[in-house]
Structures are given as structure tokens and as C-alpha cells.
Protein backbone atom coordinates (compact mmCIF):
# COMPACT_ATOMS: atom_id res chain seq x y z
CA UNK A 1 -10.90 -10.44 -14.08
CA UNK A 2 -9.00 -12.16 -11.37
CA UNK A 3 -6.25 -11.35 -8.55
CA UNK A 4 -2.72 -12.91 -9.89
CA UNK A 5 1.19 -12.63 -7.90
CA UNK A 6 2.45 -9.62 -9.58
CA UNK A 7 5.31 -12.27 -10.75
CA UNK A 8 2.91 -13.17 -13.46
CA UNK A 9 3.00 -9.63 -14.63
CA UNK A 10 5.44 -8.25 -16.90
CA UNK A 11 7.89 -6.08 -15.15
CA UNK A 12 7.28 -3.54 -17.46
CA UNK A 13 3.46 -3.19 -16.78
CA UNK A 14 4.44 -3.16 -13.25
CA UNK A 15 7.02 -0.29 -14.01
CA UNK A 16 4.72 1.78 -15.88
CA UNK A 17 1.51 1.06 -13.09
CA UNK A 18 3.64 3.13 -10.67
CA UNK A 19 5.44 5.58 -13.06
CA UNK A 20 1.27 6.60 -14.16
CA UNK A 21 -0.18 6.55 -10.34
CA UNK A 22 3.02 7.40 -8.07
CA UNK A 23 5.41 9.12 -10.95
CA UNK A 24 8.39 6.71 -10.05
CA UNK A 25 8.61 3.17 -8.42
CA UNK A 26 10.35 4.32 -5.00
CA UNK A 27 8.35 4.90 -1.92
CA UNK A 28 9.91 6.72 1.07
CA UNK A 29 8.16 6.07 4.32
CA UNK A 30 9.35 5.73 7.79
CA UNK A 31 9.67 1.83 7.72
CA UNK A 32 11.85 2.16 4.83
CA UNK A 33 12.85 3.42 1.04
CA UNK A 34 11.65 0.76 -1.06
CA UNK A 35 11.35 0.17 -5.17
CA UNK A 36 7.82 -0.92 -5.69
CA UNK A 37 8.37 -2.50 -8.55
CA UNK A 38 10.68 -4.97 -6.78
CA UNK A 39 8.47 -6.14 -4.29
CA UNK A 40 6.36 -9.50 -4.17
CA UNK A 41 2.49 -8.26 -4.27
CA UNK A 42 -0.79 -9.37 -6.54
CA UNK A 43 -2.06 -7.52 -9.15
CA UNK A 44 -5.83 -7.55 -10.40
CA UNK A 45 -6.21 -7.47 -14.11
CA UNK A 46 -9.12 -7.90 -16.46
CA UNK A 47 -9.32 -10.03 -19.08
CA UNK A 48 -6.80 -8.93 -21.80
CA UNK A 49 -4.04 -9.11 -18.71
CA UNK A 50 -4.00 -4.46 -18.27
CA UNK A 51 -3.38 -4.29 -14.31
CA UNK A 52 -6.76 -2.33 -13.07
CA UNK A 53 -5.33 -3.03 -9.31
CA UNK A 54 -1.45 -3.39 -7.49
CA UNK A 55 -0.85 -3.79 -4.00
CA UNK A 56 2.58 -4.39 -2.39
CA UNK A 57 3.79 -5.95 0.46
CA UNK A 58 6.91 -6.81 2.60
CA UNK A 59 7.55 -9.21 5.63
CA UNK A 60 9.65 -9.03 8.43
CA UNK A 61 9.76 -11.69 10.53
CA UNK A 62 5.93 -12.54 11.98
CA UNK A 63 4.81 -8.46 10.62
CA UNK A 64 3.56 -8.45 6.78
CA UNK A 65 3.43 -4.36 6.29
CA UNK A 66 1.11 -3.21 3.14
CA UNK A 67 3.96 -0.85 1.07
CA UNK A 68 1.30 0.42 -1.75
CA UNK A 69 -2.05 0.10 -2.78
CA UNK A 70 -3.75 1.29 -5.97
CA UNK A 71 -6.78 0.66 -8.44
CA UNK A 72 -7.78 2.48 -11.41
CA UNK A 73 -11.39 1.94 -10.80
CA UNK A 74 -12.37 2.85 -7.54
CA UNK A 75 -15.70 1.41 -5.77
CA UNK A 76 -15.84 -1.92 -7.52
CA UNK A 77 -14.37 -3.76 -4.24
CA UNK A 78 -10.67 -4.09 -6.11
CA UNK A 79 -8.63 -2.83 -3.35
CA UNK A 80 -10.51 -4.79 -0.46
CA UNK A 81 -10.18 -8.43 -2.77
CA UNK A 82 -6.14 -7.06 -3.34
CA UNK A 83 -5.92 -6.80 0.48
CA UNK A 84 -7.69 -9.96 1.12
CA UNK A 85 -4.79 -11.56 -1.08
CA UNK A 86 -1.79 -9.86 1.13
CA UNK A 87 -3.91 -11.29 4.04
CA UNK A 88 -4.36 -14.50 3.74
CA UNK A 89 -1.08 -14.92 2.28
CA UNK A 90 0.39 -13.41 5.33
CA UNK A 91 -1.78 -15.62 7.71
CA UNK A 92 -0.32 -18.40 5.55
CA UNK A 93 2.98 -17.53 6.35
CA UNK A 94 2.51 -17.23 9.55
CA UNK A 95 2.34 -13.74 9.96
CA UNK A 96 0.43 -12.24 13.30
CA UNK A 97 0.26 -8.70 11.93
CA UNK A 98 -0.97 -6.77 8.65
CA UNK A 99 0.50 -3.07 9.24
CA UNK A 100 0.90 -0.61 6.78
CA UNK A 101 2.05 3.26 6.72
CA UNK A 102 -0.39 6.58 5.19
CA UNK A 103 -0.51 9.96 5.29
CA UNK A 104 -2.36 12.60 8.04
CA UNK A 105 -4.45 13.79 4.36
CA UNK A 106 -5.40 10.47 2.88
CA UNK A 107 -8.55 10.04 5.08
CA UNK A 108 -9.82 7.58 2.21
CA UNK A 109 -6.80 5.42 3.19
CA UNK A 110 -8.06 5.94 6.69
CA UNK A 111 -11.32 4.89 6.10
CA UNK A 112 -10.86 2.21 3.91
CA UNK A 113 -8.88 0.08 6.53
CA UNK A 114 -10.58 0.85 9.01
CA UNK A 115 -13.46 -0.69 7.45
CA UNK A 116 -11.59 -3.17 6.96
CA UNK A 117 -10.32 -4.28 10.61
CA UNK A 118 -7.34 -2.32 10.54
CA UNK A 119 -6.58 -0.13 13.93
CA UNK A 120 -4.72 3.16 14.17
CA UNK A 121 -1.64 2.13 16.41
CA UNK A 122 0.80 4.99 16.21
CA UNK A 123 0.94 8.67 14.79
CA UNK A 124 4.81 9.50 13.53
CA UNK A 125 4.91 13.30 14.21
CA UNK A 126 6.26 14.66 11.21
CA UNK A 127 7.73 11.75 9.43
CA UNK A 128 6.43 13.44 6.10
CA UNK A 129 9.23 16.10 6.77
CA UNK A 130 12.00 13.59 7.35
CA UNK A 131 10.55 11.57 3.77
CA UNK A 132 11.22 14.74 1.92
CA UNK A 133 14.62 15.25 2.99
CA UNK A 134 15.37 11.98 0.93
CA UNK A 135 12.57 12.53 -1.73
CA UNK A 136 11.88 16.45 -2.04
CA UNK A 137 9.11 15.43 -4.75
CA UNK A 138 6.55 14.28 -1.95
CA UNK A 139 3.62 17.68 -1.86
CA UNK A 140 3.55 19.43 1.35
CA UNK A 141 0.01 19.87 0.59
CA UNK A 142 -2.14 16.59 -0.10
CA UNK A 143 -5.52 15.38 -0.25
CA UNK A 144 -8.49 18.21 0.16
CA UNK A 145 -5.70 21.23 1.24
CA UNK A 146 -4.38 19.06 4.25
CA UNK A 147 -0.76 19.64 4.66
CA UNK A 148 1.31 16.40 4.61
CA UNK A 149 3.20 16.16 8.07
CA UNK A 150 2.83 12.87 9.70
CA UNK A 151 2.36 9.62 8.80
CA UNK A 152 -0.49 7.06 10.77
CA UNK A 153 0.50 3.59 11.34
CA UNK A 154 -2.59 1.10 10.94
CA UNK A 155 -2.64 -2.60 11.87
CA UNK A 156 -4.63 -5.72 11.78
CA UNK A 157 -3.64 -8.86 13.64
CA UNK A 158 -4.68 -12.86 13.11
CA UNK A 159 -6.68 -12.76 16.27
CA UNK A 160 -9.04 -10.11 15.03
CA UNK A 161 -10.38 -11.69 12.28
């Protein structure tokens, strides 16, 4: 098993990845509407090449901002060595800031990063509500009965590592 650039994965795998976990490729958050399967990322696989793990990622000047994160086997330390990857290679690049974008209901999300290093640095007041006016497919009730309303901005930066 080993973490690869999601280049090395057939575009169809990647297609299909987010079609089984997501239901389509496009995410609608605040930052942006973006096509999963058309941004750079690593994928984990095992060793007949099936993605287990995908994580996504965009950068912006000196900002890289996490887009999507998912494993299909959860507590085996996938998503941290996924993150790890978008890390350093934003580090590399010389990014100053790992961000990304969840929901008010996905407190595993919450605290997952956290554990991580990652800092809550801004609550968007119902940016859910604005999401579904482009995508009226997003639940208005998520994880546990919480309804989906806001969206938490998280962020790690170089010096806190």
C-alpha cells in the first residue's frame, strides 16, 4: 500500500471514487465550485492499484486549501498519511497555510484536524444555504440529525509545525 499523485491513477477510478462516496465529482463550498476529479491530489491504494484513500487540494498563491478528503477504511491512519502528503507538498511549494472548508455536522472532520494541528479560524454563517442554491442535492440534515447551515474554516500554517 503506498500514497501515489492521483496523476498515476486512472481518471476513471478517480471518477468513480467520488461518484461512490460524494455521488458526483463537483464540490460547492464557499471558496469555490470545483470538479474533484480535476484537481491535483494523492491517492492511497493497496497493492492491486483500488484507491482505499483520495484527498484533493488547490493552491492559491502562498494558501494550499484541502478541497476533499476520503478513505474507505477508516482508523488505519489513511487520511492523516493523505494529509501529510498535501502538507509537505505545500511546504515544498512554498506554501505558509494548509486551510480547508467542513460542515457545522461533520464533528469527525472537526476532530480529525484538530488533532492534527489544524485551528478553527472562521465560522461562514450559513454558507450551506448559499451552496444549495447552486447544488440543491446537498442534505439540510447531516451527520447525527445536525442541520447543515454553516461551514467552519480550519487552518494550519508552516510555523506551527
Amino acid at each position: 500500500m503506498s500514497v501515489i499523485p492521483i496523476s498515476q491513477v486512472s481518471q476513471n477510478e478517480v471518477i468513480a471514487f467520488f461518484q461512490a462516496h460524494w455521488g458526483t465529482t463537483e464540490m460547492v463550498i464557499s471558496s469555490g465550485i470545483y470538479d474533484c476529479s480535476q484537481l491535483q491530489g494523492f491517492a492511497y491504494v493497496n497493492a492491486s492499484q483500488t484507491i482505499i484513500g483520495l484527498i484533493t487540494y488547490v493552491i492559491r498563491g502562498d494558501e494550499c486549501e484541502l478541497i476533499s478528503l476520503d478513505s474507505t477504511e477508516e482508523g488505519k491512519g489513511i487520511g492523516t498519511l493523505l494529509v501529510q502528503a498535501v502538507e509537505e507538498h505545500a511546504w515544498q511549494h512554498a506554501c505558509t497555510v494548509v486551510s480547508l472548508i467542513t460542515t457545522n455536522d461533520n464533528l469527525h472532520a472537526l476532530k480529525f484536524y484538530q488533532k492534527r494541528g489544524y485551528t478553527l479560524v472562521e465560522i461562514l454563517q450559513n454558507a450551506v444555504e448559499r451552496a444549495r442554491a447552486l447544488k440543491p442535492e446537498i442534505p439540510l440534515i447531516g451527520y447525527d440529525g445536525i442541520p447543515i447551515r454553516d461551514e467552519i474554516k480550519l487552518q494550519k500554517t508552516s510555523t506551527s509545525i
